[in-house]
Protein backbone atom coordinates (compact mmCIF):
# COMPACT_ATOMS: atom_id res chain seq x y z
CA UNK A 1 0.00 0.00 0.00
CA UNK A 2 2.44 2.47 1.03
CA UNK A 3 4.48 1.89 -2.48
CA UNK A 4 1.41 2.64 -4.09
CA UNK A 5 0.54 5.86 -2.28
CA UNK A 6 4.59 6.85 -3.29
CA UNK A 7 3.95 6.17 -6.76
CA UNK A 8 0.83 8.40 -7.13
CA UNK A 9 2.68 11.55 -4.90
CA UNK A 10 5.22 11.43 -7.52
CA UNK A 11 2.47 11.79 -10.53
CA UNK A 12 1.17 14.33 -8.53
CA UNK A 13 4.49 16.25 -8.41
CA UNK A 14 5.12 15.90 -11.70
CA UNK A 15 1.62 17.13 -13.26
CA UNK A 16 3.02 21.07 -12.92
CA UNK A 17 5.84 20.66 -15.75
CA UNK A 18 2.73 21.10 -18.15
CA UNK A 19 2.60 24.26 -17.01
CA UNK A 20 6.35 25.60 -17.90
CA UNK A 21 5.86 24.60 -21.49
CA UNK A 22 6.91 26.84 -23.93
CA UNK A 23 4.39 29.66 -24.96
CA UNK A 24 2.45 29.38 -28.13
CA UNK A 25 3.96 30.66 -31.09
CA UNK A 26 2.15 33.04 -33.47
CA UNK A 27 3.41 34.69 -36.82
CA UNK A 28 5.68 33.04 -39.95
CA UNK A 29 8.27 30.42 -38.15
CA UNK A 30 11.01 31.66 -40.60
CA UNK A 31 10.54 35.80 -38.73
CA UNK A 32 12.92 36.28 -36.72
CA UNK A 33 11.80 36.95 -33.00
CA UNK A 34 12.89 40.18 -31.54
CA UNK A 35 11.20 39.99 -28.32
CA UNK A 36 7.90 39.09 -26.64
CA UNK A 37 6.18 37.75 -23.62
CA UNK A 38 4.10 34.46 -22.76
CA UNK A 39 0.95 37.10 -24.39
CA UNK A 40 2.55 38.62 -27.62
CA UNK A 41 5.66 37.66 -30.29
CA UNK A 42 7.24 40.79 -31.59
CA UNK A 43 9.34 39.50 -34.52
CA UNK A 44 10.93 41.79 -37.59
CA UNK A 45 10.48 40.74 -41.34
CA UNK A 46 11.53 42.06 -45.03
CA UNK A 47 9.26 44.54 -46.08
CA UNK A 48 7.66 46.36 -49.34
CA UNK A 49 9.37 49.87 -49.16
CA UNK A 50 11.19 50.15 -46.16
CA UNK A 51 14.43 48.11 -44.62
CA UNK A 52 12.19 46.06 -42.31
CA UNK A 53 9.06 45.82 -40.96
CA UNK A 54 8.32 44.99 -36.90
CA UNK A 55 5.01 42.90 -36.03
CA UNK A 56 3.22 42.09 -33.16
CA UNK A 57 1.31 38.79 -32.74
CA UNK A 58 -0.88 37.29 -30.22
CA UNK A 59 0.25 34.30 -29.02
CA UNK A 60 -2.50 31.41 -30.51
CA UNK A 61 -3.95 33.52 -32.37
CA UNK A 62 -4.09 35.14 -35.80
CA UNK A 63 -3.91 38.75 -34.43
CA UNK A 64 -1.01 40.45 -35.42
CA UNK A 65 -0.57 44.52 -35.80
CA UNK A 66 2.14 46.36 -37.18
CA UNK A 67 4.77 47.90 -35.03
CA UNK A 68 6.54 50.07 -37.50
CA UNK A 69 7.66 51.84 -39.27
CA UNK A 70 4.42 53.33 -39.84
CA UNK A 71 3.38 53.89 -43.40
CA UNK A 72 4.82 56.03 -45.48
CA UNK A 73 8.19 55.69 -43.87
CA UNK A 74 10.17 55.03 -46.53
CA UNK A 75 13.27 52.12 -47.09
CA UNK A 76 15.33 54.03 -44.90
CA UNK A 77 13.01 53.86 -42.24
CA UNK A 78 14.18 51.66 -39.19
CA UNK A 79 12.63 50.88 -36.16
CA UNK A 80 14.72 49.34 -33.27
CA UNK A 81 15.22 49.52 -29.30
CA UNK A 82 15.13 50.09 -26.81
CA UNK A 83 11.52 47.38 -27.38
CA UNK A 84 9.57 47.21 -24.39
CA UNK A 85 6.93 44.52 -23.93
CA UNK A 86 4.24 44.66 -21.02
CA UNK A 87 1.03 42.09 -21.50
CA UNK A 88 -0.34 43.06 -25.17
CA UNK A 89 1.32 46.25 -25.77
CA UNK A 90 4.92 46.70 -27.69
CA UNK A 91 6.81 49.66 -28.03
CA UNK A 92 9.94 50.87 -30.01
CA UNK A 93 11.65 53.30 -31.17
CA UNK A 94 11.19 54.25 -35.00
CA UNK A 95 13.21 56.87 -37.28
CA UNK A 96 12.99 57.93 -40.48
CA UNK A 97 14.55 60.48 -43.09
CA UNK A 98 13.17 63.82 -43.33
CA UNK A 99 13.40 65.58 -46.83
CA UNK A 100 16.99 65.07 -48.29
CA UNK A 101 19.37 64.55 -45.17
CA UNK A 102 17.07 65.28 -42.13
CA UNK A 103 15.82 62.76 -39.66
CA UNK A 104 13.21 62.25 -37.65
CA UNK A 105 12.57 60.19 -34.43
CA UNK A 106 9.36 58.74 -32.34
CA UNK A 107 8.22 56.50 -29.79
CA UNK A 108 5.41 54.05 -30.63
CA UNK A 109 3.39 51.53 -28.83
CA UNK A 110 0.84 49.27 -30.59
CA UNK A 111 -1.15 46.85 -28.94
CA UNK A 112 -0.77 43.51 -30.97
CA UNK A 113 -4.58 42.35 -30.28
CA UNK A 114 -6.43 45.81 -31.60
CA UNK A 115 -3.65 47.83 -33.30
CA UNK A 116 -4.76 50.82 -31.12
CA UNK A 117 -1.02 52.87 -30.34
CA UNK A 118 0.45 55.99 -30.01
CA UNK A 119 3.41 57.25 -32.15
CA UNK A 120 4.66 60.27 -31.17
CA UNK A 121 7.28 62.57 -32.72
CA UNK A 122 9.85 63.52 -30.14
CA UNK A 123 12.55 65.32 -32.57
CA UNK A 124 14.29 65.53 -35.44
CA UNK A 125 17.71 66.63 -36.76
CA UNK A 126 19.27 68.53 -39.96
CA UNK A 127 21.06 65.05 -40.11
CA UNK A 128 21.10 61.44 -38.29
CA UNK A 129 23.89 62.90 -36.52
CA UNK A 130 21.86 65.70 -34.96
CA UNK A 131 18.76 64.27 -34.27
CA UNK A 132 17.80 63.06 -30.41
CA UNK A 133 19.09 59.26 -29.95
CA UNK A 134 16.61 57.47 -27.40
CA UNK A 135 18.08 55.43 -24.27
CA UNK A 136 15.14 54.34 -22.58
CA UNK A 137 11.37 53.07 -23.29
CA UNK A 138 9.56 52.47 -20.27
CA UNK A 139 5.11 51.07 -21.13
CA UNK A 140 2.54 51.21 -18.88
CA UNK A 141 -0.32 48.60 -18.89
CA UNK A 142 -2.67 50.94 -21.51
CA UNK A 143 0.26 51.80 -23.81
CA UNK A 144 1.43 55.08 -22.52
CA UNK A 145 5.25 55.95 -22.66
CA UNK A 146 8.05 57.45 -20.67
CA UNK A 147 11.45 58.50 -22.59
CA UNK A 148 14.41 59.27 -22.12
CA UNK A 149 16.90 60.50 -24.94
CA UNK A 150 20.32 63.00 -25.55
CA UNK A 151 19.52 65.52 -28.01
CA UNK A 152 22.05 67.92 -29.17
CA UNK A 153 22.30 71.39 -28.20
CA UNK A 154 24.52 74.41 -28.77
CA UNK A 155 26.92 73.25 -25.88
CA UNK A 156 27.25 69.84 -27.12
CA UNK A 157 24.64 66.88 -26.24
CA UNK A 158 21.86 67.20 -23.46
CA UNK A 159 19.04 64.65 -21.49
CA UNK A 160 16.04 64.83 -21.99
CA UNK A 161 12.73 62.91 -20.44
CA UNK A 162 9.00 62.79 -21.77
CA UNK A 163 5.99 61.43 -22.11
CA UNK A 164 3.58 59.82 -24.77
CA UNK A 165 -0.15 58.84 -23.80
CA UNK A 166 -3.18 60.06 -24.21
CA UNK A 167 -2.63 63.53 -23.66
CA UNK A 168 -0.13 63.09 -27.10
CA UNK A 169 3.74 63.85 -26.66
CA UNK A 170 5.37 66.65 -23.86
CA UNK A 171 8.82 66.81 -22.84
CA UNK A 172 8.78 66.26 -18.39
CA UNK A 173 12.22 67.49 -18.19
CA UNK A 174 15.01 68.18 -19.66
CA UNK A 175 19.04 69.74 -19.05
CA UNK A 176 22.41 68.98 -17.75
CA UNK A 177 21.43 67.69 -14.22
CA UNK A 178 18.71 65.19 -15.54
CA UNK A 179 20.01 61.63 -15.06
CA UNK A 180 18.26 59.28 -17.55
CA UNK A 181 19.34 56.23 -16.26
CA UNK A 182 17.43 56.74 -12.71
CA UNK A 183 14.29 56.86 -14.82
CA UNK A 184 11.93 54.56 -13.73
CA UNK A 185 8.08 53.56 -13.99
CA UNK A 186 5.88 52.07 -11.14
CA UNK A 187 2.04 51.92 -12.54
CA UNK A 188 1.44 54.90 -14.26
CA UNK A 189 3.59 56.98 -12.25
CA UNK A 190 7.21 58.36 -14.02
CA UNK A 191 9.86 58.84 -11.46
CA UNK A 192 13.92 60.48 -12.05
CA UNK A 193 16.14 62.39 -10.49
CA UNK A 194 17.83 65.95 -11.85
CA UNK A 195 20.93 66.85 -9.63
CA UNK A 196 20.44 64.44 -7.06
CA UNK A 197 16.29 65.52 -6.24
CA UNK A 198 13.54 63.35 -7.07
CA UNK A 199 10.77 64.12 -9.45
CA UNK A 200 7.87 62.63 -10.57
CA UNK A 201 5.02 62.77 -13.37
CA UNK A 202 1.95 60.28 -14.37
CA UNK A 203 0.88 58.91 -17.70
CA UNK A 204 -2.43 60.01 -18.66
């Protein structure tokens, strides 16, 4: 009796390793996978007009929404990290030229299941070269974005930190004492620190 009541513990034990199975896949197999969650696939493919195009897709399911670069973009177009995936929602960073040598830069977030997003314009240069270069990409559970990039100046190359949600894009803060890499985001509510003091913001 007792060997009996061992063997059937055991099944029991082993029943969870069901559970840590991989996640269902979604999109073309030959895409190659960029990032994702056990909800979403973000994965970049060969595109019609531009370098590449980013997707999202909903794991077991059919749903899949275009990341970027948003149409018309372009074959220069790019879009890359800093990607940022939290449950349905993916964001990334997309540029694109502007005329004959300028360029342009924005933050986007898409949600893979609807294809509701933002994409917000957060600067643009005379060249590559000049334009802001974004560091960090930080979601919050309905899409909305906190940045952080260095955008030239005058005096050489500056931080800056902003927003992009429903109340579109706004620069939080910006200048020589804001440090990017203390940005953080807990909920909806943007936190960093500019020469050592805290500040704070929320995503609308």
């Amino acid at each position: 009796m007792g060997w009996i009541a061992t063997g059937i513990a055991l099944a029991l034990w082993a029943a969870p390793s069901a559970a840590t199975s991989k996640p269902q896949t979604c999109g073309p197999s030959n895409a190659a996978t960029i990032a994702g969650n056990s909800q979403v696939r973000v994965y970049r493919q060969a595109g019609k007009g531009t370098a590449s195009i980013v997707f999202g897709c909903v794991r077991g399911s059919r749903k899949t929404s275009r990341i970027g670069p948003i149409p018309p973009a372009g074959r220069k177009a790019v879009v890359h990290g800093p990607i940022t995936v939290n449950g349905k929602w993916v964001a990334a960073v997309e540029e694109r030229p502007d005329g004959a040598t300028g360029w342009r830069v924005y933050v986007t977030s898409r949600n893979a299941g609807t294809s509701k997003g933002r994409h917000c314009l957060i600067g643009s240069g005379d060249s590559k070269s000049k334009a802001p270069a974004v560091r960090v990409v930080l979601m919050n559970a309905n899409g909305g974005l906190a940045w952080a990039a260095i955008t030239p100046t005058p005096n050489g190359r500056a931080p800056i930190i902003g927003a992009c949600d429903s109340q579109g894009n706004r620069v939080l803060d910006s200048g020589a004492g804001v440090e990017i890499k203390t940005l953080e985001l807990h909920g909806s509510t943007v936190s960093w620190e500019n020469a050592g003091g805290p500040r704070t913001a929320r995503l609308h």
